[in-house]
Protein backbone atom coordinates (compact mmCIF):
# COMPACT_ATOMS: atom_id res chain seq x y z
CA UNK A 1 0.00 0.00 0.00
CA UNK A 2 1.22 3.13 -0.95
CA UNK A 3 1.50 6.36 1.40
CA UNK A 4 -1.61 7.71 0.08
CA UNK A 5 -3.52 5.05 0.10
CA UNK A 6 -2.32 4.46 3.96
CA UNK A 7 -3.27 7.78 4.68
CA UNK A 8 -6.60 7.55 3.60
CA UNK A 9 -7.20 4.07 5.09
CA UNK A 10 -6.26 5.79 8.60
CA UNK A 11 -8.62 8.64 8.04
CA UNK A 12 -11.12 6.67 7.24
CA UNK A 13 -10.10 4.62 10.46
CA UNK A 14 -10.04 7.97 12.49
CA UNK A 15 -13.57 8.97 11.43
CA UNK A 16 -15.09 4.98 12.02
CA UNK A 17 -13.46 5.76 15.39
CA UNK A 18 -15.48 8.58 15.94
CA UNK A 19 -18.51 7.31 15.19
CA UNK A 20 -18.69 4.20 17.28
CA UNK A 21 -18.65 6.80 20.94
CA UNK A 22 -21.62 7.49 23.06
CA UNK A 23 -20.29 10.17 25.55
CA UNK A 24 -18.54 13.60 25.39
CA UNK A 25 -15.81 12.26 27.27
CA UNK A 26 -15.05 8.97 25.23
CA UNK A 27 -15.53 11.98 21.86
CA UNK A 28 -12.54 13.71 23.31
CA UNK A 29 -10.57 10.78 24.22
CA UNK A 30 -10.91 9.00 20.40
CA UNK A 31 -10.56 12.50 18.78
CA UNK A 32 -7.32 13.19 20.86
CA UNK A 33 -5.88 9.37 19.95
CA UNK A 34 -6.27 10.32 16.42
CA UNK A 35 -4.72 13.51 16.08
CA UNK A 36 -1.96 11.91 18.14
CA UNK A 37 -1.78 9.49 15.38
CA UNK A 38 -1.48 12.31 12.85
CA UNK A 39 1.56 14.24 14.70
CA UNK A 40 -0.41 16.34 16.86
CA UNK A 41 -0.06 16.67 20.58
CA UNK A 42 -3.53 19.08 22.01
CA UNK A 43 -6.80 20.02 20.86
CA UNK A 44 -9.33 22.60 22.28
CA UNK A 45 -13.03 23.27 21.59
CA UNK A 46 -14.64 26.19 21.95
CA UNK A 47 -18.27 26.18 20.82
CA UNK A 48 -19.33 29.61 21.46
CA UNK A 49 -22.65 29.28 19.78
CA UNK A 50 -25.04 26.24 19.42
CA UNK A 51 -28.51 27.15 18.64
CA UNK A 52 -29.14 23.73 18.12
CA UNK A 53 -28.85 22.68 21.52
CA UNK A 54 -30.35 25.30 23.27
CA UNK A 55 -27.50 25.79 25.35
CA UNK A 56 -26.40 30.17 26.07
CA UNK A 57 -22.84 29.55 28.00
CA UNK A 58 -20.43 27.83 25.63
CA UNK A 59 -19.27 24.42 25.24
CA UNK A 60 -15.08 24.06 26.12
CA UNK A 61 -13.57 21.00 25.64
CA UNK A 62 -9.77 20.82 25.86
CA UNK A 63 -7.01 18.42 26.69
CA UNK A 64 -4.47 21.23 26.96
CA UNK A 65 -2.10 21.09 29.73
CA UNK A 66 -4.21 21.72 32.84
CA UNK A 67 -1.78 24.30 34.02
CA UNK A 68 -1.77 26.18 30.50
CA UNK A 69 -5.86 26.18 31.07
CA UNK A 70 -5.93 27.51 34.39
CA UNK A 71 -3.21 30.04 33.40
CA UNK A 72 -5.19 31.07 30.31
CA UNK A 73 -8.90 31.30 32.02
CA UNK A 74 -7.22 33.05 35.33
CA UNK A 75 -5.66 35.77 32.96
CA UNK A 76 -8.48 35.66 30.85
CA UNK A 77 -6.32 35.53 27.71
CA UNK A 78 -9.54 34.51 25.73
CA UNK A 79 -10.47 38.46 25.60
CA UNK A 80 -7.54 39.24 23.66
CA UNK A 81 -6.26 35.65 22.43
CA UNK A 82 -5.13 36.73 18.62
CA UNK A 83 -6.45 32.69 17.89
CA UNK A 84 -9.84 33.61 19.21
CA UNK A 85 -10.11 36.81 17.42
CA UNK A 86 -9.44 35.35 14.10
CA UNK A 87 -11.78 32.54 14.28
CA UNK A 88 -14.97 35.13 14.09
CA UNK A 89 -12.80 36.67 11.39
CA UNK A 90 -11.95 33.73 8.98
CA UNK A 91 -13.93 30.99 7.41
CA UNK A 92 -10.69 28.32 6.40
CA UNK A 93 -8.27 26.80 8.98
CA UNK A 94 -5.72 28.78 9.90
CA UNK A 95 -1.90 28.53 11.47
CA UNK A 96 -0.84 30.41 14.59
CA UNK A 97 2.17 31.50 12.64
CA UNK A 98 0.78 33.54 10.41
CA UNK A 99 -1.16 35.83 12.78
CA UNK A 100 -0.17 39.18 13.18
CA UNK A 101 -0.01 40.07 16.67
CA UNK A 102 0.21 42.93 18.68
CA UNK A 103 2.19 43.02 22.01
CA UNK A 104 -0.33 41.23 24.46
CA UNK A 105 -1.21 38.52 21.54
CA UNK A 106 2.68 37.83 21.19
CA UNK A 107 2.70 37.95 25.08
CA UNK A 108 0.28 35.23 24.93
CA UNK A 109 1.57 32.81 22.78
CA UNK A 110 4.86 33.09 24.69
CA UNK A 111 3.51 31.92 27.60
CA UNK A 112 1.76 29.14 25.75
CA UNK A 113 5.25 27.98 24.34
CA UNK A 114 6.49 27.57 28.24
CA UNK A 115 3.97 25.36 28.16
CA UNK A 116 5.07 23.07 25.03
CA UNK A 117 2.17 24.67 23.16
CA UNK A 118 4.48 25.73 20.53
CA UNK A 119 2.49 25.47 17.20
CA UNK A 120 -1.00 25.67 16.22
CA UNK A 121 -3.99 25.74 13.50
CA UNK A 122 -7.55 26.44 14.06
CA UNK A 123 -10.47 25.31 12.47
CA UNK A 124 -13.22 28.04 12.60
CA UNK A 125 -16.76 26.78 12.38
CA UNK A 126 -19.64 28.92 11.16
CA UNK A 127 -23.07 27.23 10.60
CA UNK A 128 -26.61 28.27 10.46
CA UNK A 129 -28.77 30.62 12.74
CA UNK A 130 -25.22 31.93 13.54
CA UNK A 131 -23.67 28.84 14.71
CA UNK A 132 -20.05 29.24 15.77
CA UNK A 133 -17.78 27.15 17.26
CA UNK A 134 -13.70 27.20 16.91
CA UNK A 135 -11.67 23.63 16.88
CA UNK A 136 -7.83 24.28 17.82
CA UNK A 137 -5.11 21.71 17.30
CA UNK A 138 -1.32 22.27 19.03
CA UNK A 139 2.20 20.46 18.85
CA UNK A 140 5.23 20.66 20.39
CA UNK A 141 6.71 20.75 17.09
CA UNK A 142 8.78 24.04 16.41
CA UNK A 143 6.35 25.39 13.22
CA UNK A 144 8.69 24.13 10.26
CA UNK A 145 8.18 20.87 11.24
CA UNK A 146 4.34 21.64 12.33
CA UNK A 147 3.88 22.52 9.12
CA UNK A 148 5.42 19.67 7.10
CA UNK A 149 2.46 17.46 9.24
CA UNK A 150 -0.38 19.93 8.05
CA UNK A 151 1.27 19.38 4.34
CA UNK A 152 0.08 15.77 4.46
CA UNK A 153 -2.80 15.94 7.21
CA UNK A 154 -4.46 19.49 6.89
CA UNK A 155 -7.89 18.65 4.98
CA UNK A 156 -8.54 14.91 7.10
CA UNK A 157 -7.62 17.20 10.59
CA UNK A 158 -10.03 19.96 8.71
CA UNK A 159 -13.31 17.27 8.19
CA UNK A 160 -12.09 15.36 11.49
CA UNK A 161 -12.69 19.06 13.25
CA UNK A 162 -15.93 19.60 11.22
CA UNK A 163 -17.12 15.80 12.50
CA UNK A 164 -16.30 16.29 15.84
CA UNK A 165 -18.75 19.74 16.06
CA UNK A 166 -21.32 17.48 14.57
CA UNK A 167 -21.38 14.84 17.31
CA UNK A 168 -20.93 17.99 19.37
CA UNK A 169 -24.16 19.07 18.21
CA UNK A 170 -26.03 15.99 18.19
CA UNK A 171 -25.02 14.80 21.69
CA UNK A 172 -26.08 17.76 23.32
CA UNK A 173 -29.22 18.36 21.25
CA UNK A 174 -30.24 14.33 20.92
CA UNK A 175 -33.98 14.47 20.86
CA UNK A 176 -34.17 16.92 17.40
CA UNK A 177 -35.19 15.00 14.59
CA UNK A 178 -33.66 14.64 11.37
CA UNK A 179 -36.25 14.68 7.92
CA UNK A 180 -35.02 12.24 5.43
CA UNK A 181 -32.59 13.38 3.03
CA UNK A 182 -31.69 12.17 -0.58
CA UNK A 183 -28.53 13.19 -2.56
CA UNK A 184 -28.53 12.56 -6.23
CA UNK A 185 -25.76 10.25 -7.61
CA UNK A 186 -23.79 12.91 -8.47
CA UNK A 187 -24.02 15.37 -5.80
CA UNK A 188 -22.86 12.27 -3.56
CA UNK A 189 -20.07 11.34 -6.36
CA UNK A 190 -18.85 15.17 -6.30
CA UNK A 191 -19.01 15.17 -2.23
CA UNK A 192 -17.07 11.88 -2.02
CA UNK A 193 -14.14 13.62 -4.20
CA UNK A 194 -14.63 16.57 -1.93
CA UNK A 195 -13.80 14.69 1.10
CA UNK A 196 -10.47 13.84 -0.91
CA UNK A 197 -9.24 17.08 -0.39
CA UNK A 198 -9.91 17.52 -4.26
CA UNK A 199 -11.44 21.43 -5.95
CA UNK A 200 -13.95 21.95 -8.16
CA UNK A 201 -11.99 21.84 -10.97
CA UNK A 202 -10.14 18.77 -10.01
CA UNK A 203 -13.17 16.97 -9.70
CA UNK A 204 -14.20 18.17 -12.75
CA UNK A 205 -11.66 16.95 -14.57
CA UNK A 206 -11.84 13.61 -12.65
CA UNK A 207 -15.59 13.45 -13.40
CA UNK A 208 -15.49 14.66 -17.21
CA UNK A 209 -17.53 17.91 -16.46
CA UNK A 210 -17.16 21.45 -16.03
CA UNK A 211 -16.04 23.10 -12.70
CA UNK A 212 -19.57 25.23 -12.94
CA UNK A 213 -21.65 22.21 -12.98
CA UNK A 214 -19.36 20.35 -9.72
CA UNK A 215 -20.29 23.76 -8.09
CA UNK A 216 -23.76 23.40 -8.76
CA UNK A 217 -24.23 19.85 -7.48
CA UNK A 218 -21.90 21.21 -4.37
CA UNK A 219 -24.56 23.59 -3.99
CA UNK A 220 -27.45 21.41 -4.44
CA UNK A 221 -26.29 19.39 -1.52
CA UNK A 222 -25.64 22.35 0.81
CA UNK A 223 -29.05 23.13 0.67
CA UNK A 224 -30.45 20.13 0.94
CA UNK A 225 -28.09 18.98 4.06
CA UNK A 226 -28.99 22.41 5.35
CA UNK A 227 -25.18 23.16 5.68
CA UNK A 228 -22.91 26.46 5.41
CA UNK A 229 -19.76 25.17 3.19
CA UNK A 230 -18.95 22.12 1.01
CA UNK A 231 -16.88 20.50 4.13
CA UNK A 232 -19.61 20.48 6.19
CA UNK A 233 -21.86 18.69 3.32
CA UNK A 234 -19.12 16.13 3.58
CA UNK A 235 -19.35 15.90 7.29
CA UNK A 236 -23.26 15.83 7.66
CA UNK A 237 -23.51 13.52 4.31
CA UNK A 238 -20.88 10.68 6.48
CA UNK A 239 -23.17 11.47 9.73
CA UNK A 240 -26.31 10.67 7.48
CA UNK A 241 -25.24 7.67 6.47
CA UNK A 242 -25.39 9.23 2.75
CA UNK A 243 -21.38 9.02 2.14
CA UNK A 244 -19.32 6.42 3.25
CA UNK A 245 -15.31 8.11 4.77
């Protein structure tokens, strides 16, 4: 088996993994054995806003270094936390590296880096009603390195992140029902090569057809799965039972 083809058999793995949990706290533990399978050390959760669930204070689930957390929460860092900020601000993941930062930010990560927490990428999570939610992965790797593991893991840790809010979602909001939904053959052919890390055009080329029409099937199943971006079709499509990881 080739190194792709490994690394898709493990994300696939990682997402089964996933899937087979009943609790928050077995969630965490399987997401945090995966990412530690991909080269990554932390994650924290911050969703902010969940409609869904009816909840008003925010859901935070971390396995950061307990005395990072306390530090962080006893400062309250999360005011001015440059991470934070950009997560309202952006719509794709993005690394703690390339933040600018102004004195108190660089203060910040700093402190985080006494802590091990040397690199990072977040995963910012709009959805519907103004859903928001913020996924946050860290390493001890210095950010060269960081980055040569986001070269060959960015898009699974990207869907992994989008799956995890999901179950988020649907464990603390069990009891809403879901109508039945149908995806033609070829908005669930142009999804599957979605989750494959693959563009529009790609797939287009893949699939014999123009980049327009892959966008409109993309689009097609947004609205249908009732979903704000093509990555969370994916993720809701796998959930549904509709694409298999």
């Amino acid at each position: 088996m080739d190194a792709k083809a490994k690394h898709g058999k493990d994300y696939q793995e990682h997402i089964d993994a996933l899937r087979e949990v009943q609790s928050v706290a077995a969630l965490r533990d399987a997401f945090a054995t995966s990412l530690k399978n991909l080269g990554v050390s932390w994650f924290t959760y911050g969703g902010l806003r969940l409609p869904r669930t009816g909840r008003t204070d925010p859901v935070i689930i971390t396995t950061y270094p307990d005395e990072w957390s306390r530090h962080y929460n006893e400062n309250r860092y999360y005011e001015t936390d440059a991470v934070v900020r950009s997560g309202f601000q952006n719509f794709l993941p993005f690394r703690w590296d390339t933040l600018p930062l102004r004195p108190k930010q660089k203060r910040i990560m700093s402190e985080a880096s006494e802590f091990k927490i040397a690199s990072g990428l977040s995963v910012p999570i709009h959805g519907p009603s103004g859903e928001f939610a913020l996924l946050s992965v860290a390493s001890e790797m210095p950010a060269a390195d960081f980055e040569r593991v986001l070269n060959e893991s960015r898009h699974h840790i990207h869907v992994m992140s989008l799956y995890y809010h999901a179950m988020i979602n649907d464990m603390f909001a069990p009891d809403q029902t879901v109508e039945a939904i149908e995806l033609s053959p070829r908005e669930a052919e142009v999804l599957s090569w979605t989750s494959e890390g693959k563009t529009a055009w790609e797939i287009g080329e893949i699939l014999g057809i123009s980049e327009r029409t892959v966008v409109f099937h993309i689009e097609n199943a947004k609205q249908k799965l009732g979903v704000f971006n093509k990555n969370q079709a994916v993720v809701k499509a796998i959930m549904l039972g509709l694409l298999k990881p």
